[in-house]
Protein backbone atom coordinates (compact mmCIF):
# COMPACT_ATOMS: atom_id res chain seq x y z
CA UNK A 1 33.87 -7.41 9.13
CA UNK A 2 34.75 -4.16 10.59
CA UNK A 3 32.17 -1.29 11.78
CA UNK A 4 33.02 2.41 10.80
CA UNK A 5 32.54 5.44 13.36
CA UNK A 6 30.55 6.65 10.48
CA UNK A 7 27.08 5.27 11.43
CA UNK A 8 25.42 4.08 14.72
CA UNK A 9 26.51 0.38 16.10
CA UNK A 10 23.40 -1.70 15.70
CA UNK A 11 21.63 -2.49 19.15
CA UNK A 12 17.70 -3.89 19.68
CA UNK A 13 16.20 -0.70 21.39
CA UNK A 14 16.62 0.85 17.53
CA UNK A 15 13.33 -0.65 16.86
CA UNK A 16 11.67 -0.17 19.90
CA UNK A 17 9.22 3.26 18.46
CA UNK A 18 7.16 2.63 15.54
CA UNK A 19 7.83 4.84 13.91
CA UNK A 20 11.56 3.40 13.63
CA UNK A 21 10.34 0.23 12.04
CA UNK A 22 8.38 2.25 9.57
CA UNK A 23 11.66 4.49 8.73
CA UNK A 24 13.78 0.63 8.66
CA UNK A 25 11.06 -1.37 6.83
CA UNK A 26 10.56 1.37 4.08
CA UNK A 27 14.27 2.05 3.62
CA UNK A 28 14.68 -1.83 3.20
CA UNK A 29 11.96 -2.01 0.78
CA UNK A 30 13.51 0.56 -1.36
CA UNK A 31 16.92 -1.00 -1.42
CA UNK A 32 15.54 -4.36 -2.71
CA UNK A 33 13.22 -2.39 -5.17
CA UNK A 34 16.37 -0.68 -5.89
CA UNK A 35 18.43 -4.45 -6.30
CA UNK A 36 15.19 -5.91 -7.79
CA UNK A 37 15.44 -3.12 -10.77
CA UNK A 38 19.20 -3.84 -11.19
CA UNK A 39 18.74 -7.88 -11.58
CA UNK A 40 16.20 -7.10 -14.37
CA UNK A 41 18.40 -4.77 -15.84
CA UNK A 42 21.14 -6.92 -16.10
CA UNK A 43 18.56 -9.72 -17.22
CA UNK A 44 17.36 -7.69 -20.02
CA UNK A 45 20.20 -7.52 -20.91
CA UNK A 46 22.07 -10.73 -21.26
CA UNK A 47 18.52 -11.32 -22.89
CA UNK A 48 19.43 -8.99 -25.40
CA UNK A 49 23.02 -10.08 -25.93
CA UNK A 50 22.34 -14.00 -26.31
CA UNK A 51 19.20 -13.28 -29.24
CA UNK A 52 21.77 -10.71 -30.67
CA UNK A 53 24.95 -12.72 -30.57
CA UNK A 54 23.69 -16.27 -30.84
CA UNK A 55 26.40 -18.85 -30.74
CA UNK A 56 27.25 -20.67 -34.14
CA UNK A 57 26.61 -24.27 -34.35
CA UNK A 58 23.76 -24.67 -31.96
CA UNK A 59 20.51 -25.95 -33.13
CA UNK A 60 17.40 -23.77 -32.05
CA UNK A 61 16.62 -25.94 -29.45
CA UNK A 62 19.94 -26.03 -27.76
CA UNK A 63 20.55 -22.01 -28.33
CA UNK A 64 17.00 -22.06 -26.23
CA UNK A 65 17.46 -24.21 -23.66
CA UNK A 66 21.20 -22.75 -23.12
CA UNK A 67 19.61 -18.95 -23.67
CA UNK A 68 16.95 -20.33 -20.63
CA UNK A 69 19.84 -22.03 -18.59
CA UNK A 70 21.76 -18.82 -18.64
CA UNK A 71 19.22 -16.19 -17.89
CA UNK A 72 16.65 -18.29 -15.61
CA UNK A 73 18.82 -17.80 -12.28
CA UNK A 74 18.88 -13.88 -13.18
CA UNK A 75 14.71 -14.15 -13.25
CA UNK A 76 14.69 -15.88 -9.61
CA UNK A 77 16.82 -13.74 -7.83
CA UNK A 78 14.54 -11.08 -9.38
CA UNK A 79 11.58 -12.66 -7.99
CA UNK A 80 12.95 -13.72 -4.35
CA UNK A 81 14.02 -9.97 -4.20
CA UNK A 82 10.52 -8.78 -5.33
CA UNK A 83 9.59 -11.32 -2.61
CA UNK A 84 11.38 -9.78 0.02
CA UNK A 85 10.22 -7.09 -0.76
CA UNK A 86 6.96 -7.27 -0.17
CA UNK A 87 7.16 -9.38 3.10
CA UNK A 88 8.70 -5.85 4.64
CA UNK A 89 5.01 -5.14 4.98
CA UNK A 90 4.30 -8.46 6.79
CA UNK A 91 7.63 -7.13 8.81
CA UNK A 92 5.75 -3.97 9.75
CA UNK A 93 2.50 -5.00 10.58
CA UNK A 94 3.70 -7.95 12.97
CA UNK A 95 5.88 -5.57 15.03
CA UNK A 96 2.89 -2.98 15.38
CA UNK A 97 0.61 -5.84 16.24
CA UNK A 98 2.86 -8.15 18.79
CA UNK A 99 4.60 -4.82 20.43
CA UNK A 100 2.08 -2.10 20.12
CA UNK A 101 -1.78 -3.57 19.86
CA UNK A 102 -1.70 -6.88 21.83
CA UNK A 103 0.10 -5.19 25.03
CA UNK A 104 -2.63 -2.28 24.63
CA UNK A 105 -5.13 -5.00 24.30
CA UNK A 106 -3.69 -7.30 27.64
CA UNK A 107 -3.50 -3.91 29.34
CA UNK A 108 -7.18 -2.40 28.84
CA UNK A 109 -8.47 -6.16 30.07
CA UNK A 110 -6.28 -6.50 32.80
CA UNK A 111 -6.99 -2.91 33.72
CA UNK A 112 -10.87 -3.43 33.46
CA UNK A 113 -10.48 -6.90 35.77
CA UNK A 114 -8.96 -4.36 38.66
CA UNK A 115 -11.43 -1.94 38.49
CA UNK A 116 -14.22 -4.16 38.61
CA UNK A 117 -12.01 -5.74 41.76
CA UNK A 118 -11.67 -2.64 43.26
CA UNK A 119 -15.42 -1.71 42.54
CA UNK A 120 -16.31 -4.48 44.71
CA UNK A 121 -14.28 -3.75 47.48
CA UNK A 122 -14.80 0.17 47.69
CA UNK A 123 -17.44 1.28 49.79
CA UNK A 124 -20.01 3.57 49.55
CA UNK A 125 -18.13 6.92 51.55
CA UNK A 126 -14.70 6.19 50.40
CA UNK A 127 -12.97 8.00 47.32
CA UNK A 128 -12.13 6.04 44.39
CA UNK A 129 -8.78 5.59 42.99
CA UNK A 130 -8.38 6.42 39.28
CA UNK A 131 -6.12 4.00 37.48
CA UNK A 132 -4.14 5.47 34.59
CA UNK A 133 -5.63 5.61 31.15
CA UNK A 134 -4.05 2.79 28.84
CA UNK A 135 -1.94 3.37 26.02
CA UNK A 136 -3.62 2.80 22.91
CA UNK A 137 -1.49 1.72 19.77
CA UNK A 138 0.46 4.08 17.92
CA UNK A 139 -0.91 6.43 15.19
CA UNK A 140 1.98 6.24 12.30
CA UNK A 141 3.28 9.80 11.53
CA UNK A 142 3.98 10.95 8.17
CA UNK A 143 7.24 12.56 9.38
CA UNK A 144 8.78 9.46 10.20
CA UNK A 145 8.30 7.74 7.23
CA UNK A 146 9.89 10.74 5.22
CA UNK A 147 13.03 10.16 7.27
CA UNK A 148 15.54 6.92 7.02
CA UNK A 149 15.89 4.63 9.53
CA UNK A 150 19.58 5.66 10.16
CA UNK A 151 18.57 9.47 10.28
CA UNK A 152 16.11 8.39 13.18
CA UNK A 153 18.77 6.34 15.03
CA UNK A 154 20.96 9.36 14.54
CA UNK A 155 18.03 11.91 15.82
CA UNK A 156 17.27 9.82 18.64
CA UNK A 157 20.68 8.68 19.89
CA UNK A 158 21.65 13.09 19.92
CA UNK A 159 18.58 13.61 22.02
């Protein structure tokens, strides 16, 4: 398999924003809607084709079960790529929750167990030192989802 100088080489940092897995998981949904569609296109219409041109010297039984034989696999694929689909938004939500939201979480606790160290250890005259706010989790932008995960790369990788 060779790569083309036409698009970004693939490296982990590409989904290090959210906003990045939002442009990737939304572009990957639509190409498997996309696929999805096709499958059931093409199902519909060997459907079509076998009830129109049914094969001579079959009982109705066998021109079923062959009928069902033929067009069942088309139906699967279908559904694993409806599927797949849909676990892009289990895709989504685990990044933002195991790289955005538990960090933010571990941070805020460990950074309330310091202060309340340091609280006990400051005395009454001395200044205080403020610790930096923590980050919270990301609020999703509805310019990044307008854009494609490539275009983002692209943006980013210019910058």
């Amino acid at each position: 398999m060779s790569r083309t100088s036409s698009g970004p080489e693939w490296s982990g940092d590409m989904l290090s924003k959210p906003e990045m897995v939002e442009a990737f998981a939304t572009q990957l949904r639509g190409v498997l809607k996309g696929q999805a569609q096709f499958v059931a296109d093409v199902r519909e219409e060997a459907e079509a084709m076998w009830k129109a041109n049914r094969p001579e010297g079959y009982s109705s039984f066998e021109a079923w079960w062959r009928h069902r034989w033929v067009v069942g696999p088309f139906r699967e694929i279908q559904e694993h790529l409806e599927q797949a689909s849909k676990l892009t938004f289990d895709l989504e939500a685990r990044y933002r929750k195991g790289r955005h939201e538990i960090p933010a979480a571990r941070q805020s606790a460990a950074l309330e167990k310091k202060q309340a160290k340091q609280a006990g250890q400051v005395t009454a005259g001395a200044p205080g030192v403020i610790p930096p706010k923590p980050v919270g989790p990301p609020t999703p932008s509805p310019a990044g989802a307008a854009d494609g995960f490539l275009s983002l790369v692209s943006k980013e990788r210019s910058a």
